[in-house]
Protein backbone atom coordinates (compact mmCIF):
# COMPACT_ATOMS: atom_id res chain seq x y z
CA UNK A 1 97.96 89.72 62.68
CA UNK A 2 94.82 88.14 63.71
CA UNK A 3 94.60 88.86 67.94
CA UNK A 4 94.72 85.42 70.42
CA UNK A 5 91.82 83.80 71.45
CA UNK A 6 91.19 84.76 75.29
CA UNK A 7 91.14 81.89 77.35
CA UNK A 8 88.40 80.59 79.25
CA UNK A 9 88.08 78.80 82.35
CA UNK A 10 87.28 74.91 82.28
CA UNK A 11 87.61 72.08 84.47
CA UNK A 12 90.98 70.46 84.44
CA UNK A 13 91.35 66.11 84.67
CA UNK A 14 92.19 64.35 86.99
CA UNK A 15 95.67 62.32 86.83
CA UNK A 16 96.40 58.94 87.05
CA UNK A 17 99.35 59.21 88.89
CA UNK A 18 99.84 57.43 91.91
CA UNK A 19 100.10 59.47 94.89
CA UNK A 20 103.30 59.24 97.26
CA UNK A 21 102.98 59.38 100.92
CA UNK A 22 105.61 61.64 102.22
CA UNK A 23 104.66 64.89 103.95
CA UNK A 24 106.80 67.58 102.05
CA UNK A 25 109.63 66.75 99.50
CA UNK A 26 112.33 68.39 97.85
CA UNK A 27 112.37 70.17 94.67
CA UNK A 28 115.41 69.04 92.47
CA UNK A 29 116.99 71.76 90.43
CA UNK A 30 117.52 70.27 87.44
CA UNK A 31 113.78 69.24 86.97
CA UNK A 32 110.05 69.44 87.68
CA UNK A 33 108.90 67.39 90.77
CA UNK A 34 105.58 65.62 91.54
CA UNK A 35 104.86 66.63 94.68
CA UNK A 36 101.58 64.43 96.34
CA UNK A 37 98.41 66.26 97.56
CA UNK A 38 98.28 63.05 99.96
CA UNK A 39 94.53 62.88 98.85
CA UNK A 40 94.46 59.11 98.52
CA UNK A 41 92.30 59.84 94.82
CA UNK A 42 95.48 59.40 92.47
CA UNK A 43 95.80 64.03 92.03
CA UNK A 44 99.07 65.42 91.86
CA UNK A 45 100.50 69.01 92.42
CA UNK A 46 103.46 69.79 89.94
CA UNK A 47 105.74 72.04 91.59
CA UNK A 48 107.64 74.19 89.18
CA UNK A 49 111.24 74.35 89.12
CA UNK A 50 113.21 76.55 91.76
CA UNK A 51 115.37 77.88 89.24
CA UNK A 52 112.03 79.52 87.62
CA UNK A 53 110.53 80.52 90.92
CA UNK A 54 110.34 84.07 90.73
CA UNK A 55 111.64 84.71 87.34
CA UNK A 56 108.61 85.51 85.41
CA UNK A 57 104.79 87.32 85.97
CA UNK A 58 101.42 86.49 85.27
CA UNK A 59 100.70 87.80 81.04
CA UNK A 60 97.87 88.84 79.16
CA UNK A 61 96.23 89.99 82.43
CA UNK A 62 94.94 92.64 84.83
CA UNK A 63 96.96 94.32 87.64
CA UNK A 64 96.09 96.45 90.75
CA UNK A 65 97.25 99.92 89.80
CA UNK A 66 96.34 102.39 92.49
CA UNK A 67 92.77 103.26 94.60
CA UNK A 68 90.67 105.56 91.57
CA UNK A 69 90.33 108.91 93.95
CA UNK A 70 93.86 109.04 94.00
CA UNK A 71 93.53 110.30 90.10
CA UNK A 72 91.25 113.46 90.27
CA UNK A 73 90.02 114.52 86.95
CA UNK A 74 92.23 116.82 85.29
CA UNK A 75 95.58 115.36 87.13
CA UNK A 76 98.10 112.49 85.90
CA UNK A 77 100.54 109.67 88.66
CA UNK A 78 103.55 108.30 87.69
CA UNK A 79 104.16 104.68 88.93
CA UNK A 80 106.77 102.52 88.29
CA UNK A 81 104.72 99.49 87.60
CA UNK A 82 105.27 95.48 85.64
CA UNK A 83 108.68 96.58 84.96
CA UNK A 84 108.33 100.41 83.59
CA UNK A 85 107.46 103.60 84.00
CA UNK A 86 103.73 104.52 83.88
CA UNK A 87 101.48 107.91 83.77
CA UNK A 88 97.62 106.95 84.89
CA UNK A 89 95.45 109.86 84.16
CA UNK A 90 91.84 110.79 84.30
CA UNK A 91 91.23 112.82 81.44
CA UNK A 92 88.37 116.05 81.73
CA UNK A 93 85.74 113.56 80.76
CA UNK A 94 86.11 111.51 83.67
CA UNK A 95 88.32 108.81 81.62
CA UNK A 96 90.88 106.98 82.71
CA UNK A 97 94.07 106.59 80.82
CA UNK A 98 97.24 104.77 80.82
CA UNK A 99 100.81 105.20 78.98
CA UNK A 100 104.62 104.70 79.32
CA UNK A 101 105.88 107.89 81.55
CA UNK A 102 108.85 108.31 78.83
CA UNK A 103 108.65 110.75 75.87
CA UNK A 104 109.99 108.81 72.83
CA UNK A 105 112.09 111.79 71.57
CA UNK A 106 114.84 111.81 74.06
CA UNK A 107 113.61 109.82 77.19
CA UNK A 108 112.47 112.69 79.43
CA UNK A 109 109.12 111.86 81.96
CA UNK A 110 106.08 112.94 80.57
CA UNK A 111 104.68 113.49 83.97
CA UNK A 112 106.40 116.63 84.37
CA UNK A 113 104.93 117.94 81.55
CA UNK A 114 102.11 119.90 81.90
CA UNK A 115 98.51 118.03 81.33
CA UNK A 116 95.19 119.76 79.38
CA UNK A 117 92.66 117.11 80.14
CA UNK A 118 93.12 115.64 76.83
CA UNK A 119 96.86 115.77 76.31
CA UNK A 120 100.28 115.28 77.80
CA UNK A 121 103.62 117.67 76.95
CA UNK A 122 106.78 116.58 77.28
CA UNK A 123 108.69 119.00 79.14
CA UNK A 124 111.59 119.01 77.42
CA UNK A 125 110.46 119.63 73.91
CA UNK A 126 107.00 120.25 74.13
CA UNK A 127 105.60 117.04 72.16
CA UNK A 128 101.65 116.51 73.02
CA UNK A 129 100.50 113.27 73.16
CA UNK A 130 97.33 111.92 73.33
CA UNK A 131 95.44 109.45 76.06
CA UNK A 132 96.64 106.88 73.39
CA UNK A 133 99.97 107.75 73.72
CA UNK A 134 100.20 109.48 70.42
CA UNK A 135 101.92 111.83 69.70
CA UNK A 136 99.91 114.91 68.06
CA UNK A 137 102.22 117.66 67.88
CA UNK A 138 105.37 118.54 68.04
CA UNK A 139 106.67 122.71 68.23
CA UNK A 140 109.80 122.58 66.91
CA UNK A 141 108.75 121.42 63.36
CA UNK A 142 107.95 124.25 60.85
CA UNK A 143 105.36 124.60 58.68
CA UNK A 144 106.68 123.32 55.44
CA UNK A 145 108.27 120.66 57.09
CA UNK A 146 106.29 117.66 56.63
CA UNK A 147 106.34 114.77 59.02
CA UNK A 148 104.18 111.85 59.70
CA UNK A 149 104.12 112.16 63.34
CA UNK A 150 101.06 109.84 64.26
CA UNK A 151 103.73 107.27 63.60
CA UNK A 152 105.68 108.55 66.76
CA UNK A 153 104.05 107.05 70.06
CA UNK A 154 104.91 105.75 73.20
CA UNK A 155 103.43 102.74 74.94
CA UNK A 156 99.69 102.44 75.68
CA UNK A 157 97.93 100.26 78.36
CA UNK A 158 94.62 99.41 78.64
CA UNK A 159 93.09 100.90 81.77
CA UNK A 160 89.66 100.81 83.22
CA UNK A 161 87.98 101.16 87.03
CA UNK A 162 85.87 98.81 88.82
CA UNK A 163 84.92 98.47 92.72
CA UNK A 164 86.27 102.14 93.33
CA UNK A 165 90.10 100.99 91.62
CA UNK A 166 92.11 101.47 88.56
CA UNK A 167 93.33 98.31 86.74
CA UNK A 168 96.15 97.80 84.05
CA UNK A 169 96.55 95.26 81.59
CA UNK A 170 99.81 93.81 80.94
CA UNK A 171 100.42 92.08 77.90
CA UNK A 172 99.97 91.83 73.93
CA UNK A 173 97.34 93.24 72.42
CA UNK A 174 93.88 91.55 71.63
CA UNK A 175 90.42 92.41 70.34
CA UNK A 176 89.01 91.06 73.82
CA UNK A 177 90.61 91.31 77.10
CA UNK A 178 89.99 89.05 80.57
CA UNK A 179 87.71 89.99 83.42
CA UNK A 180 88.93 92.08 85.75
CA UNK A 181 89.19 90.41 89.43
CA UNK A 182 86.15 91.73 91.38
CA UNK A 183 85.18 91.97 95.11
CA UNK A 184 83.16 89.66 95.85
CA UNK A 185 79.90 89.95 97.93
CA UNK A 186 79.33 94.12 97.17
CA UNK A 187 76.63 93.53 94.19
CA UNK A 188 73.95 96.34 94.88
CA UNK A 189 75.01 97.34 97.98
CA UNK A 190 76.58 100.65 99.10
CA UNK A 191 79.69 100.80 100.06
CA UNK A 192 82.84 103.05 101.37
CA UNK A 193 86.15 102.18 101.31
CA UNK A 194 90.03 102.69 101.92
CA UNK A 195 93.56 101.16 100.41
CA UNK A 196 96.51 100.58 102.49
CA UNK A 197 99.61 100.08 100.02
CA UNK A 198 103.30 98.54 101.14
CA UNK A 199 106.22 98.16 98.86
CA UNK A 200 107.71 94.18 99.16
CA UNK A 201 111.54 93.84 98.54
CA UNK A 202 110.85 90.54 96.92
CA UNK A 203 109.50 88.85 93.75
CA UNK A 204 105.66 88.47 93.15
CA UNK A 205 105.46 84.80 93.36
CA UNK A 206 107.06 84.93 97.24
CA UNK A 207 104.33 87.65 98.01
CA UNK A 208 101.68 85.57 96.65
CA UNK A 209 102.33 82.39 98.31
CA UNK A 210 102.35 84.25 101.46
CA UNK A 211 99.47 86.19 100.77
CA UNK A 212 97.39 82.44 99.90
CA UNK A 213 99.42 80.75 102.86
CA UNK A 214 96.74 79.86 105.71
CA UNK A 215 99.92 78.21 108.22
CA UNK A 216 101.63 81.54 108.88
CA UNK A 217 99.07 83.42 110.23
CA UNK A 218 99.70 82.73 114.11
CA UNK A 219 103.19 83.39 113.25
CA UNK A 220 103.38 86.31 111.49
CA UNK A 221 100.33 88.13 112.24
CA UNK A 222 100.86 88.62 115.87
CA UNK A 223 98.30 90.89 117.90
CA UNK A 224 96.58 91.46 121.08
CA UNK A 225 93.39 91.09 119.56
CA UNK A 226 94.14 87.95 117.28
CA UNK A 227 95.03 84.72 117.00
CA UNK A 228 98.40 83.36 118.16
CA UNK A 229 101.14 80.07 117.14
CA UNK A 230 99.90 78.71 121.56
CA UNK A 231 96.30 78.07 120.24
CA UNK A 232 96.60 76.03 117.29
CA UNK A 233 93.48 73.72 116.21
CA UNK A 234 92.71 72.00 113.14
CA UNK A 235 91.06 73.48 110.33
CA UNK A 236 89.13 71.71 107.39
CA UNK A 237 88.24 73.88 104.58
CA UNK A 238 86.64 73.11 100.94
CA UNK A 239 87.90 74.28 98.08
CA UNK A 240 86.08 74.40 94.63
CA UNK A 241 87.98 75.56 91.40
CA UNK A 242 86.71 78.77 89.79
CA UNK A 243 87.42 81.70 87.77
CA UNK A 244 91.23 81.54 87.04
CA UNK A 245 91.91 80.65 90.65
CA UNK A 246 89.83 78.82 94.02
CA UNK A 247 86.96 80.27 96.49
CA UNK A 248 87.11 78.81 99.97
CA UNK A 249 83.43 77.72 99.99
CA UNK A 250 81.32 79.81 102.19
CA UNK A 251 81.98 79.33 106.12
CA UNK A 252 82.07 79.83 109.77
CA UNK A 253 84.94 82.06 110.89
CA UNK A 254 87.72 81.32 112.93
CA UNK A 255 86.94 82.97 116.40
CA UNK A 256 90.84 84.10 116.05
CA UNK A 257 88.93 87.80 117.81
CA UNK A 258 86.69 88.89 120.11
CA UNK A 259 84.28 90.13 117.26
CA UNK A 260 84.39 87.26 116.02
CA UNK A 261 84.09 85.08 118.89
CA UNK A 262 81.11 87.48 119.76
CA UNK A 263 79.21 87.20 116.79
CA UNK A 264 80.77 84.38 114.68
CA UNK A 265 77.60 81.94 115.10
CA UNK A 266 75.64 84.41 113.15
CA UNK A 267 78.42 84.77 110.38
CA UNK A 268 79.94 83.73 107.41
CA UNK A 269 82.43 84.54 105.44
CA UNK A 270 83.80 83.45 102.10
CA UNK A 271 87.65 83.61 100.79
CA UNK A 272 88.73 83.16 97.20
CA UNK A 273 91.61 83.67 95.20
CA UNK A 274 92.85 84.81 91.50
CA UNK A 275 95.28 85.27 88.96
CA UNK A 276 97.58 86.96 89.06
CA UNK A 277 97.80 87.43 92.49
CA UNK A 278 94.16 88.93 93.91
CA UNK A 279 92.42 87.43 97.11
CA UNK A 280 89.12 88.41 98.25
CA UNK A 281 87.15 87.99 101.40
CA UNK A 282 83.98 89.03 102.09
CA UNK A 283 81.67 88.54 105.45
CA UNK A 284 78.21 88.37 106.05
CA UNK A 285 76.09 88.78 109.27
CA UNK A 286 72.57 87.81 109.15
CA UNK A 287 73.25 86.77 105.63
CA UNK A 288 74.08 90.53 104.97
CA UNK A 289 77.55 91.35 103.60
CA UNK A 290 79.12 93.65 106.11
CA UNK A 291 82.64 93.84 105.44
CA UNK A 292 84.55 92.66 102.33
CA UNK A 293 88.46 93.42 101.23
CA UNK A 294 90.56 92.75 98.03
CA UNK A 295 94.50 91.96 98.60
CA UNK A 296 96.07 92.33 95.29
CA UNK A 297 100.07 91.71 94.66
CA UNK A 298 101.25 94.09 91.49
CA UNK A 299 105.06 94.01 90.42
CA UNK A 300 107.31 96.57 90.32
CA UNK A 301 110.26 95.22 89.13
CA UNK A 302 111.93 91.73 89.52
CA UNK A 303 112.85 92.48 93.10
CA UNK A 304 110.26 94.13 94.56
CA UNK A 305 105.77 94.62 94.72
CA UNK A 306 103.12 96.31 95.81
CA UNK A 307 101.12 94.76 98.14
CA UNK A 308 97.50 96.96 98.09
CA UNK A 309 95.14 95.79 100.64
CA UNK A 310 91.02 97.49 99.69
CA UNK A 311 88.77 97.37 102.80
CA UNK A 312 85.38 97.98 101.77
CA UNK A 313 82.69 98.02 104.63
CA UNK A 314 78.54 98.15 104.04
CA UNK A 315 77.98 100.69 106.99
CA UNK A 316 77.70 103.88 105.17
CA UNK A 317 77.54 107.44 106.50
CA UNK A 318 80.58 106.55 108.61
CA UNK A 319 83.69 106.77 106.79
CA UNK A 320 85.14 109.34 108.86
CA UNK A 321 85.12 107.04 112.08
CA UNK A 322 85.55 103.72 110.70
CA UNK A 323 88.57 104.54 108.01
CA UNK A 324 90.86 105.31 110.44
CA UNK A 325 90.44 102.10 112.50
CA UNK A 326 90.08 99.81 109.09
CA UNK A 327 93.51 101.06 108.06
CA UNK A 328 95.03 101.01 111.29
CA UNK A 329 94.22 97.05 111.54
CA UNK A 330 95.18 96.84 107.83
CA UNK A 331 98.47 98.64 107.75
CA UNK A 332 99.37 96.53 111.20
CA UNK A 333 98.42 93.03 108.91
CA UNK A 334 100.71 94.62 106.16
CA UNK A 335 103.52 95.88 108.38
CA UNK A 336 103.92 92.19 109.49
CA UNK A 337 104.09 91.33 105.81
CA UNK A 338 106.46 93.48 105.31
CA UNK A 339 108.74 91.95 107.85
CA UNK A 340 108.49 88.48 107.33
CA UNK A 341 109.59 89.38 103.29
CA UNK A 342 112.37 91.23 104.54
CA UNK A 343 113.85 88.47 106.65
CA UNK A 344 112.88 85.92 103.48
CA UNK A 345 115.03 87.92 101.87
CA UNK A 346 118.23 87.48 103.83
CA UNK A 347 117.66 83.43 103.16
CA UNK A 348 116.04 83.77 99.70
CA UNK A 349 119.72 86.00 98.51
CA UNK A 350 121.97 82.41 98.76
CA UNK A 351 119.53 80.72 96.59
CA UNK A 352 118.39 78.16 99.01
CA UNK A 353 116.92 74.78 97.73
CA UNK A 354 113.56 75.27 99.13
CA UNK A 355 110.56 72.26 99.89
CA UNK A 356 107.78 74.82 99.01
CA UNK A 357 105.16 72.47 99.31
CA UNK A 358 103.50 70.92 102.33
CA UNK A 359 100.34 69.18 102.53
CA UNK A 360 97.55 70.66 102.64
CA UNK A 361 98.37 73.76 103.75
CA UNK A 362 101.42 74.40 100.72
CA UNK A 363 98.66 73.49 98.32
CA UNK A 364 97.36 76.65 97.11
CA UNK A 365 100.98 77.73 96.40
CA UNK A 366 100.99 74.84 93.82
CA UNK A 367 98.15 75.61 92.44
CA UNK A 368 99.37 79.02 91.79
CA UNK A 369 102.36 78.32 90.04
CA UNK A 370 100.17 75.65 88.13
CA UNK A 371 97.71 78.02 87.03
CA UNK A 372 100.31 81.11 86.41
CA UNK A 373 101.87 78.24 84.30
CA UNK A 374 98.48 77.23 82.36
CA UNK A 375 97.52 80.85 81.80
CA UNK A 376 100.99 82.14 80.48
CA UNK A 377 101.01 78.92 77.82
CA UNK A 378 97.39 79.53 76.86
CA UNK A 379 97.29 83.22 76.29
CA UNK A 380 100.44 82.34 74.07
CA UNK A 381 98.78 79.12 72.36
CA UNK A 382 95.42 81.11 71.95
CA UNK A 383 93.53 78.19 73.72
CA UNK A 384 90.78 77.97 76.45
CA UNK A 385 92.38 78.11 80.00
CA UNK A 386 92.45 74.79 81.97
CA UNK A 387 92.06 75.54 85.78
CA UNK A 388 94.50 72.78 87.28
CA UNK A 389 92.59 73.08 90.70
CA UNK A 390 90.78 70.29 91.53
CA UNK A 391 87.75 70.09 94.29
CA UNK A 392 89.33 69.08 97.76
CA UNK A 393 89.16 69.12 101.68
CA UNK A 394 92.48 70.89 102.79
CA UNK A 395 93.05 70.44 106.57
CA UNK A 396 95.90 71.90 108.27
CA UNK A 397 97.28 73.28 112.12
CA UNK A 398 96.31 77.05 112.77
């Protein structure tokens, strides 16, 4: 079977539809809504239904797997990761490596098996398999008895590294595979970095709404040395379509800190977001990038993510001083994360009918669920990707 056609990113056209004036609107169950953008330029955002709201994940596509020192050369991690069980290992070359942590004889981790550098034994049994999940021998089998046991394998994924991570693709196979979301702003510059990781008791799309959601920040992120809901002003930012996703075009930041309130005339930062669920930020003073993170949303199972937050930060030399203050700032940001998804989820367990969309600040939800929409179809339909985000001044209350 001849592999799909990887998609690739064009600009999407505009609808004729005529655009209704109400502020928010409800989404029907029993179909798909136009919900209005309000932009006065006859553009639409197409809601999908509640009922498939956090039903389904982002195909054919890479996913956060886990910071790459955390798999030293010679060593194997067990995840549980897009729904199964996965070994990620770094093989004596350097290599990384990805298969399903479940030996196909009788179901027994593979991770507890011991690990050469080039092959994985099942504990149980002894079957070796290779970094291609393989399996290339198996102990109990004597010598005249012949079996074809190259036929005998257990899942494979595609695996690789960039910006100081590991990545898995999720999906069919195909003779080429996507990019891999980058951090944006690091290109030859040197760079340290640290993850913080949390564990969301909810379904990816909730987490990634959130996670693109510019409203909540007052409310949910609440700190000493931040913004908070008794200072809101207006913002107007512009968005541009690109990649599989948006970028916030480059900007002034909010003075929502004293560093930045310090300093924020002689900054700029720039925010952008992609499938499936990766947002980057990066921040430049002097025109220098000084700081720059990656929040990436990975599922676990139907229920539940990882939320992995990558801080990277251009002052070399000082890891030791600076990693400890980076993560405790990022592990307060994903602490209040994790409490606002565990409260969703008290609501979100009666199966609410939910208005999910806002203008302007609900927008970049839509165009989520409109792009995890056009991807899905198009890796399945072996056609170029349509980006159904469309050039626009979003102003909301922060």
């Amino acid at each position: 079977m001849e592999p799909s056609v990887i998609p690739t990113v064009s600009s999407a056209t505009s609808s004729n539809s005529t655009c209704a004036t109400t502020h928010a609107q409800s989404l029907p169950d029993e179909r798909v809504d136009d919900i209005s953008e309000g932009a006065g330029d006859g553009t639409q955002a197409i809601m999908e239904r509640p009922a498939l709201v956090g039903t389904s994940w982002v195909k054919n596509i890479w996913y956060f797997a886990l910071p790459s020192d955390h798999v030293k050369k010679g060593k194997t991690v067990s995840m549980q990761l897009l729904g199964d069980l996965i070994l990620i290992g770094r093989k004596s070359d350097g290599s990384v490596f990805a298969m399903r942590d479940i030996c196909p004889h009788q179901g027994a981790p593979l991770s507890f098996g011991e690990f050469d550098g080039k092959e994985v034994a099942c504990p149980f049994h002894g079957w070796k398999f290779d970094s291609d999940g393989v399996c290339t021998d198996i102990p109990a089998l004597c010598s005249d008895q012949q079996v074809n046991i190259c036929k005998i394998k257990t899942r494979s994924y595609p695996c690789r590294e960039a910006d100081g991570n590991i990545w898995l693709y999720y999906g069919e196979p195909r003779a080429e595979l996507p990019e891999i979301p980058r951090a944006n702003g690091l290109d030859g510059l040197k760079y340290d970095q640290t993850v913080s990781r949390v564990i969301v008791p909810t379904h990816m799309d909730y987490a990634v709404v959130a996670l693109i959601d510019p409203a909540h920040v007052p409310y949910v992120h609440k700190s000493w040395w931040w913004r908070n809901s008794k200072a809101l002003k207006e913002k107007r930012k512009h968005y541009v379509p690109t990649g599989t996703g948006w970028t916030m075009v480059k900007h002034s930041p909010s003075k929502g800190s004293f560093i930045f309130k310090l300093l924020g005339d002689f900054m700029e930062t720039e925010i952008a977001f992609r499938l499936p669920g990766c947002r980057t930020e990066y921040i430049t003073l002097f025109g220098r990038t000084i700081v720059a993170s990656m929040t990436t949303v990975t599922p676990i199972d139907e229920n539940s993510c990882e939320l992995n937050h990558t801080s990277y930060w251009t002052i070399t030399g000082l890891k030791w001083f600076l990693k400890p203050i980076v993560n405790a700032i990022a592990d307060e940001f994903l602490g209040q994360d994790l409490q606002i998804a565990q409260r969703q989820q008290i609501g979100l367990k009666f199966k609410p009918k939910l208005t999910m969309i806002v203008k302007d600040s609900g927008l970049p939800g839509s165009w989520y669920f409109q792009g995890k929409r056009e991807w899905n179809n198009a890796t399945e339909e072996g056609r170029p990707f349509v980006n159904p985000v469309k050039e626009k001044i979003l102003r909301w209350m922060t």
